[in-house]
Protein backbone atom coordinates (compact mmCIF):
# COMPACT_ATOMS: atom_id res chain seq x y z
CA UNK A 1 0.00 0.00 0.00
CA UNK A 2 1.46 3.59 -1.20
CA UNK A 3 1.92 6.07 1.43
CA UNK A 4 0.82 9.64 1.71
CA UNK A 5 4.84 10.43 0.94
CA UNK A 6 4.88 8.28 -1.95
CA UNK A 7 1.23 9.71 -3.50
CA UNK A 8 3.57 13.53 -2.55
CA UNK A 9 6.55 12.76 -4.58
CA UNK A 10 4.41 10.61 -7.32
CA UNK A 11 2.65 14.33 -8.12
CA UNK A 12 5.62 16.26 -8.30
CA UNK A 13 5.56 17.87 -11.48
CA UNK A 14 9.41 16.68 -12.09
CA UNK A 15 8.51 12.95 -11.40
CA UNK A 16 5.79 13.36 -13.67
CA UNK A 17 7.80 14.93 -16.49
CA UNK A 18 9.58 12.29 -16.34
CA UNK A 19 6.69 9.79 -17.63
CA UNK A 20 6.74 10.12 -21.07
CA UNK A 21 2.99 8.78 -21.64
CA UNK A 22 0.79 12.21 -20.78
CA UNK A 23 -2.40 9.68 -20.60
CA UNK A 24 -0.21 7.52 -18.00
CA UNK A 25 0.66 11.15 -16.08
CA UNK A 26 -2.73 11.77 -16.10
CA UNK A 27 -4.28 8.79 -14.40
CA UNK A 28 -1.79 9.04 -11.96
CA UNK A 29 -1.89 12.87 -11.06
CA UNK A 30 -6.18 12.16 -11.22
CA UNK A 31 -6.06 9.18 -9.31
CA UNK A 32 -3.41 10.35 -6.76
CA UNK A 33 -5.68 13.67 -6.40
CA UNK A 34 -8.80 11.92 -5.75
CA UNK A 35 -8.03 8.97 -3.55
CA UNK A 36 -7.55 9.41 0.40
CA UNK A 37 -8.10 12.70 1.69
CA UNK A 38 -8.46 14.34 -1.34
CA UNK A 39 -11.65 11.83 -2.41
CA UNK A 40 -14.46 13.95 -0.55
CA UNK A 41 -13.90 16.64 -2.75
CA UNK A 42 -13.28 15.01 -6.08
CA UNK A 43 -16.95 16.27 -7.23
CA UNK A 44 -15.86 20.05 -6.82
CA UNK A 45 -14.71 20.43 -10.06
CA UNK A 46 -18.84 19.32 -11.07
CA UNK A 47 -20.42 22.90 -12.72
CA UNK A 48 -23.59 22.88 -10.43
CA UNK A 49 -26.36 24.59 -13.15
CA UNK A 50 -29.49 25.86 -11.43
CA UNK A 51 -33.02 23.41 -13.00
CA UNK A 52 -34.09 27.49 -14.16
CA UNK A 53 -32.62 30.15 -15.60
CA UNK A 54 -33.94 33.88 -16.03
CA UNK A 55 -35.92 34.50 -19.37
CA UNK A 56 -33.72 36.67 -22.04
CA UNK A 57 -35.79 37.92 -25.20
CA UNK A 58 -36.01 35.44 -27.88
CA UNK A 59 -36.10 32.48 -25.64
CA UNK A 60 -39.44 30.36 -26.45
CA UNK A 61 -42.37 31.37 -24.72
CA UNK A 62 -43.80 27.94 -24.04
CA UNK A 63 -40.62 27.12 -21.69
CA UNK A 64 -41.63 29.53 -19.23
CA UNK A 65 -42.17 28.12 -15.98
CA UNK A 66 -45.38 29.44 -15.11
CA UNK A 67 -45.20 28.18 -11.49
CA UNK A 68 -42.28 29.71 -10.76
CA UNK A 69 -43.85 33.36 -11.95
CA UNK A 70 -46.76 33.03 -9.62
CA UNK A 71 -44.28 32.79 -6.75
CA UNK A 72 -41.88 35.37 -7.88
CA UNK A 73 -43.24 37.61 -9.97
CA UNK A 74 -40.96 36.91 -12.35
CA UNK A 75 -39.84 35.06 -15.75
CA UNK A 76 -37.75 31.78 -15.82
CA UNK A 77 -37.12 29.06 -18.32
CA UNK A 78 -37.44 25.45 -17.16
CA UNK A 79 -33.63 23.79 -18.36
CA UNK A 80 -34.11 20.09 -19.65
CA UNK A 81 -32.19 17.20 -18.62
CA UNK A 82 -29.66 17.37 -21.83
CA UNK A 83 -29.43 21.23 -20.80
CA UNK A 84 -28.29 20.80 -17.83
CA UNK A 85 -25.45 18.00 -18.50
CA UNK A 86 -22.17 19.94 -17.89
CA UNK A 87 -20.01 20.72 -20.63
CA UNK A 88 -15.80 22.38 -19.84
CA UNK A 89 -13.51 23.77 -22.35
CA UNK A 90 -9.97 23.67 -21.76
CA UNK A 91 -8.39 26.08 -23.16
CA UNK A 92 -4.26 25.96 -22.97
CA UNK A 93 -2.39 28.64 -24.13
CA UNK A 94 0.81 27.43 -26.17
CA UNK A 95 2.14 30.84 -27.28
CA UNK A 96 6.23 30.89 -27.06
CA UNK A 97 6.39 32.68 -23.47
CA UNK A 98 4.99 29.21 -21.96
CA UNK A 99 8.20 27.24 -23.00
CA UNK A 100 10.18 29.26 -20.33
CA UNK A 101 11.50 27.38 -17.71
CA UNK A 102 13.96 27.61 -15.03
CA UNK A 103 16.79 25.56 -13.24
CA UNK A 104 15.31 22.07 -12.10
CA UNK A 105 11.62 23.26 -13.15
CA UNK A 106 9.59 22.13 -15.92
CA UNK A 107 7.86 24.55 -18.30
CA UNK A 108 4.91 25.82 -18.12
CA UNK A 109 3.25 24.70 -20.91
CA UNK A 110 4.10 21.49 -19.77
CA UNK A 111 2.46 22.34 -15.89
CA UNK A 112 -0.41 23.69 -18.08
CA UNK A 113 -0.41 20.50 -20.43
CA UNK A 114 -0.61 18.35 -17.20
CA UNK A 115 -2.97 19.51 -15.47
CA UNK A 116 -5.00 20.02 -18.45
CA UNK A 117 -4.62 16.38 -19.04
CA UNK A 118 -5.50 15.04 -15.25
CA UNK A 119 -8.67 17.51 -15.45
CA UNK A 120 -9.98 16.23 -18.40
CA UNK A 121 -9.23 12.60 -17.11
CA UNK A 122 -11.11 13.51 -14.00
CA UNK A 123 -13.98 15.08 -15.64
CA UNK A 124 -14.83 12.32 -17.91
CA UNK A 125 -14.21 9.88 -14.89
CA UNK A 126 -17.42 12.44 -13.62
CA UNK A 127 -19.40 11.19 -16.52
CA UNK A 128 -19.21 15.07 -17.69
CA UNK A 129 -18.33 16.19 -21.17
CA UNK A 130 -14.96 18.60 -22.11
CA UNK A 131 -13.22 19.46 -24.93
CA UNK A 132 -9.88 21.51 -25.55
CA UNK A 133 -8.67 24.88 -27.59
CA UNK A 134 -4.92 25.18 -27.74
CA UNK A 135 -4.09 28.63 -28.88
CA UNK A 136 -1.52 31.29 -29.23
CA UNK A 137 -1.78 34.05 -32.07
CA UNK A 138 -4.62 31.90 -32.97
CA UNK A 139 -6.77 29.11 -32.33
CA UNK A 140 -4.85 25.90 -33.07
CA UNK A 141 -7.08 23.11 -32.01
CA UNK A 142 -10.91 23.53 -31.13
CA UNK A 143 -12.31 20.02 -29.87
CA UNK A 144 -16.09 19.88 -28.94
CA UNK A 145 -16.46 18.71 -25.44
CA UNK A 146 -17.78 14.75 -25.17
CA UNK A 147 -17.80 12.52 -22.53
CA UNK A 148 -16.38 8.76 -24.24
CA UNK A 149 -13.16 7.14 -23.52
CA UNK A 150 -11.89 7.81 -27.19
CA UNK A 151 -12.69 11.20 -26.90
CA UNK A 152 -10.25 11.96 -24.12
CA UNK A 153 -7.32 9.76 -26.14
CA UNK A 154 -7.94 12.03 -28.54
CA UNK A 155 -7.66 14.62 -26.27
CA UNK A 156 -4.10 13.21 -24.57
CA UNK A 157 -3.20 12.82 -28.59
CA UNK A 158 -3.30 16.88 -28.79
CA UNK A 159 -1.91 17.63 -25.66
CA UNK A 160 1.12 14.69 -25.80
CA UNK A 161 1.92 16.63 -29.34
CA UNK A 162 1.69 20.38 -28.19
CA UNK A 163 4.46 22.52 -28.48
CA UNK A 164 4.99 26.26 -27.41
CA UNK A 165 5.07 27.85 -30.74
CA UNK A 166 3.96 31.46 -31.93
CA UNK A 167 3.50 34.96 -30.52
CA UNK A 168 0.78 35.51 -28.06
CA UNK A 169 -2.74 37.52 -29.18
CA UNK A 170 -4.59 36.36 -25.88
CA UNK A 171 -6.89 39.13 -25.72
CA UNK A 172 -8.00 38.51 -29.55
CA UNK A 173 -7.97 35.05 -29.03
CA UNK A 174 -9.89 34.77 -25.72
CA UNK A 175 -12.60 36.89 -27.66
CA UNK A 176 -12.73 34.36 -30.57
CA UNK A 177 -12.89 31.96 -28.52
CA UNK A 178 -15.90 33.08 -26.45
CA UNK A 179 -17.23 33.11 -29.67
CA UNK A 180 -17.56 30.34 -31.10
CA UNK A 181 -18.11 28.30 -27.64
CA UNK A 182 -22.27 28.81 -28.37
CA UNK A 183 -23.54 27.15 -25.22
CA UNK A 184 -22.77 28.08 -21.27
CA UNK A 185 -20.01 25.72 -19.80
CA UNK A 186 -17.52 25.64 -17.23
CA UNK A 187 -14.41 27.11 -19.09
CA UNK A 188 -10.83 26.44 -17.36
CA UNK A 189 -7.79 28.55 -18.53
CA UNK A 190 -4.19 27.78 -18.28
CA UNK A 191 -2.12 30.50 -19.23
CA UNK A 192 1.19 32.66 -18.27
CA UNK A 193 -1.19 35.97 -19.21
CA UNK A 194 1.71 37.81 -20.21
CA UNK A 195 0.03 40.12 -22.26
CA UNK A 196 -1.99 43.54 -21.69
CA UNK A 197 -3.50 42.87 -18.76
CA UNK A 198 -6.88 45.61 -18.85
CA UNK A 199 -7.22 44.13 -22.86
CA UNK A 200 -6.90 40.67 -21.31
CA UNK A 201 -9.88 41.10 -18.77
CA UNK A 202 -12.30 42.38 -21.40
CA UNK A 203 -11.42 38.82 -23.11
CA UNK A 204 -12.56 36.62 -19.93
CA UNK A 205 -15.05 38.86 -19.19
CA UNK A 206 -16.63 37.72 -22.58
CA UNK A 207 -17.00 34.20 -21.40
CA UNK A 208 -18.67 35.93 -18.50
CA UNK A 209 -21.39 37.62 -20.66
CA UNK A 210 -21.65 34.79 -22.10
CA UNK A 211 -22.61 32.91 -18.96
CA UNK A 212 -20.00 30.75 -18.48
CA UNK A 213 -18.50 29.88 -15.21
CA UNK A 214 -14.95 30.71 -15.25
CA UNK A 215 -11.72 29.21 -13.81
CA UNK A 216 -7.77 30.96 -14.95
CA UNK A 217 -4.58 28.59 -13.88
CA UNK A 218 -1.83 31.85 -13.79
CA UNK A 219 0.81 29.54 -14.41
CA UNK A 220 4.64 30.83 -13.62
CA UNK A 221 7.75 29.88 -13.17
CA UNK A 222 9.10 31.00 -9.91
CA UNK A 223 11.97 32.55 -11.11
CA UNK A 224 9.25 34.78 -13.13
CA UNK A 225 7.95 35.66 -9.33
CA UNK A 226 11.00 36.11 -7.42
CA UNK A 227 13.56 37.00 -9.72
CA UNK A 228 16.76 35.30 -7.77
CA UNK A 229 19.07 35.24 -10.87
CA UNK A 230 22.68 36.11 -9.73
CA UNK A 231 24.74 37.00 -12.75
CA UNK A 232 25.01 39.47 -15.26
CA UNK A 233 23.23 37.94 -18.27
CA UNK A 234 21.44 37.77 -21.69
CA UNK A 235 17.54 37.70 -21.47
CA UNK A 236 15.95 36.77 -24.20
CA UNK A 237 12.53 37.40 -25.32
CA UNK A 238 10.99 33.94 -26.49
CA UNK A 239 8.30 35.85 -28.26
CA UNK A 240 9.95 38.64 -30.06
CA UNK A 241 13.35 36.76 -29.82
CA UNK A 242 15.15 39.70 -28.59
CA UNK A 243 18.11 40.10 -26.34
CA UNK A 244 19.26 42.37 -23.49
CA UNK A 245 22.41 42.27 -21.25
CA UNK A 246 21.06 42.75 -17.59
CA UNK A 247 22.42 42.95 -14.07
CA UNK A 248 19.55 41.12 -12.14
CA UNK A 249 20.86 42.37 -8.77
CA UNK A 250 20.21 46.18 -9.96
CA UNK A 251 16.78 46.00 -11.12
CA UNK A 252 15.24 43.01 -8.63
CA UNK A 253 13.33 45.71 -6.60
CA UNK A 254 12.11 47.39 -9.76
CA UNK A 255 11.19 44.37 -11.50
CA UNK A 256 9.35 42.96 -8.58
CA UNK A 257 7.09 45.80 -7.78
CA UNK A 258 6.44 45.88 -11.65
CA UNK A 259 5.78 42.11 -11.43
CA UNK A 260 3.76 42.28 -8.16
CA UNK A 261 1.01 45.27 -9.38
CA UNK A 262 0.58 43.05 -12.41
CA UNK A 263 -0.23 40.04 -10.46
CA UNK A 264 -2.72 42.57 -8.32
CA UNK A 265 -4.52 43.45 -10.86
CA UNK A 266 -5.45 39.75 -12.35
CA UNK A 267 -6.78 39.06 -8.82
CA UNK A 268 -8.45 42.53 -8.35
CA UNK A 269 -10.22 42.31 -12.07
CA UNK A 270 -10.98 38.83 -11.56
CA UNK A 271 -12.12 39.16 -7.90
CA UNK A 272 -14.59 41.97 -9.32
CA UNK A 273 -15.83 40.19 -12.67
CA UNK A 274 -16.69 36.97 -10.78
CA UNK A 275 -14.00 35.18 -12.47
CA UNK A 276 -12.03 32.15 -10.03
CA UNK A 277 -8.33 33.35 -10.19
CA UNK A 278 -5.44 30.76 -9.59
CA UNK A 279 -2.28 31.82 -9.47
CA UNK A 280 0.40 28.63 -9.61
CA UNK A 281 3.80 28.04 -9.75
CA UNK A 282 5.10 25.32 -12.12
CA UNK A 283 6.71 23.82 -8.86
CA UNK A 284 3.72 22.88 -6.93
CA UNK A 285 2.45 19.34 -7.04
CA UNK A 286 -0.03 18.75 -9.17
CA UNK A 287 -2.63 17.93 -6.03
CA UNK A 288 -1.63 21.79 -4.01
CA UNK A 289 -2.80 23.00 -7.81
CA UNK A 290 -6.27 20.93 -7.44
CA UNK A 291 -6.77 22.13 -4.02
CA UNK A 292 -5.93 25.27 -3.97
CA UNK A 293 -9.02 25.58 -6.75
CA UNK A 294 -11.39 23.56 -5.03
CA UNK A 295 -10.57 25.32 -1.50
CA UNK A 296 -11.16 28.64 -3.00
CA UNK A 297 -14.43 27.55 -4.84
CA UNK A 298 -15.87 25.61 -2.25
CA UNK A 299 -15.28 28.80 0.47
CA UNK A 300 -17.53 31.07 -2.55
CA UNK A 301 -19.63 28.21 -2.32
């Protein structure tokens, strides 16, 4: 029998990297999340839709619940059972800026990818539908959410296969996106955000005007939070490709205030839109990652 120490180091994201099957690192970082103490709240990643919703103009007349009005005075359509069946998107972004990754950390596209991965696993394990959107300056893949076995291969097929590739248009993107996702669903983003961040928030906030429930992974590398380089170096943008000889020591203080207000205003935005906000380092286990969402959505309960 596996101990709590062995489940620990089995989700560290190095041990996982290390598998090179991303539907075998899936079961495990699902199954290692959802057994013992972490099995009561397996079913908080379930979207819980209300049986009504309020009516909007153009919605058939005859759906009305008419019971409901004499008790409230107001208008509400009845949802059906094949309404209210949950569907998630999980959109990963794979735009250059996620290959970074420090000393003895992996990537973040590859955090991003497995947690993607383990979410879908556990979803479908739910009986619940999801499908993924990779993007960067553009939508790469778009897969329709389902809720069969070969639909989440096909789903570890992308994700085993995805490279960080492109320059990021996240705010464009996120807005396309909304788009063409027609009916309300639990949408989960994993994403460094490295992009304008007031442009950004009118992008999630379409998904909100849309209806959907929201969820953003801000997935970093620590280095990209606390800035402990040592030597005079080269940084490199991975996006734009170019290069700047820096003292880290001279501009830590600068960078980290800098760094700091933009991480305050994701959570601020987000706290005010209604949007959950996750901010993650790529060296967290995989199960801290879980938790930390399903502590913060269970106490908004």
């Amino acid at each position: 029998m596996s101990t709590q120490k062995e489940k620990r180091q089995l989700l560290n994201p190095e041990i996982i990297h290390k598998i090179s099957n991303i539907n075998l690192a899936a079961r495990l970082v699902a199954e290692g999340f959802i057994s013992g103490r972490h099995k009561s709240v397996y079913h908080g990643f379930s979207l819980e839709f209300a049986e009504h919703r309020e009516y909007v103009f153009g919605d058939d007349l005859k759906h009305i619940d008419w019971k409901v009005y004499s008790k409230t005075d107001k208008h509400y359509i009845k949802l059906y059972e094949e309404e209210t069946s949950i569907k998630a998107y999980l959109l990963v972004d794979i735009s250059n800026s996620m290959g970074y990754q420090s000393e003895n950390n992996i990537s973040k596209l590859d955090y991003s990818r497995y947690l993607a991965a383990a979410l879908a696993y556990i979803i479908i394990k739910q009986q619940d539908q999801v499908g993924l959107v990779t993007f960067a300056e553009q939508i790469k893949d778009f897969i329709p959410p389902r809720s069969t076995v070969s639909h989440l291969r096909n789903i570890m097929a992308v994700l085993q296969n995805t490279t960080a590739s492109s320059l990021t248009q996240l705010p464009e993107t996120l807005h396309i996106a909304a788009e063409r996702i027609k009916r309300r669903g639990l949408i989960i983003i994993f994403s460094d955000l490295l992009d304008h961040v007031q442009e950004v928030i009118l992008g999630l906030r379409h998904f909100k005007n849309k209806q959907h429930d929201l969820i953003v992974f801000h997935v970093l590398d620590e280095q990209e939070r606390n800035f402990d380089f040592q030597h005079l170096a080269h940084f490199e943008d991975l996006e734009t490709k170019e290069k700047i000889l820096v003292d880290p020591k001279s501009i830590k203080k600068e960078y980290l205030n800098t760094f700091n207000e933009f991480i305050q205003k994701y959570k601020q935005s987000c706290g005010e839109a209604g949007i959950d906000y996750v901010p993650i380092t790529t060296s967290v286990p995989f199960d801290f990652a879980l938790m930390s969402y399903l502590s913060m959505r269970q106490k908004l309960g």
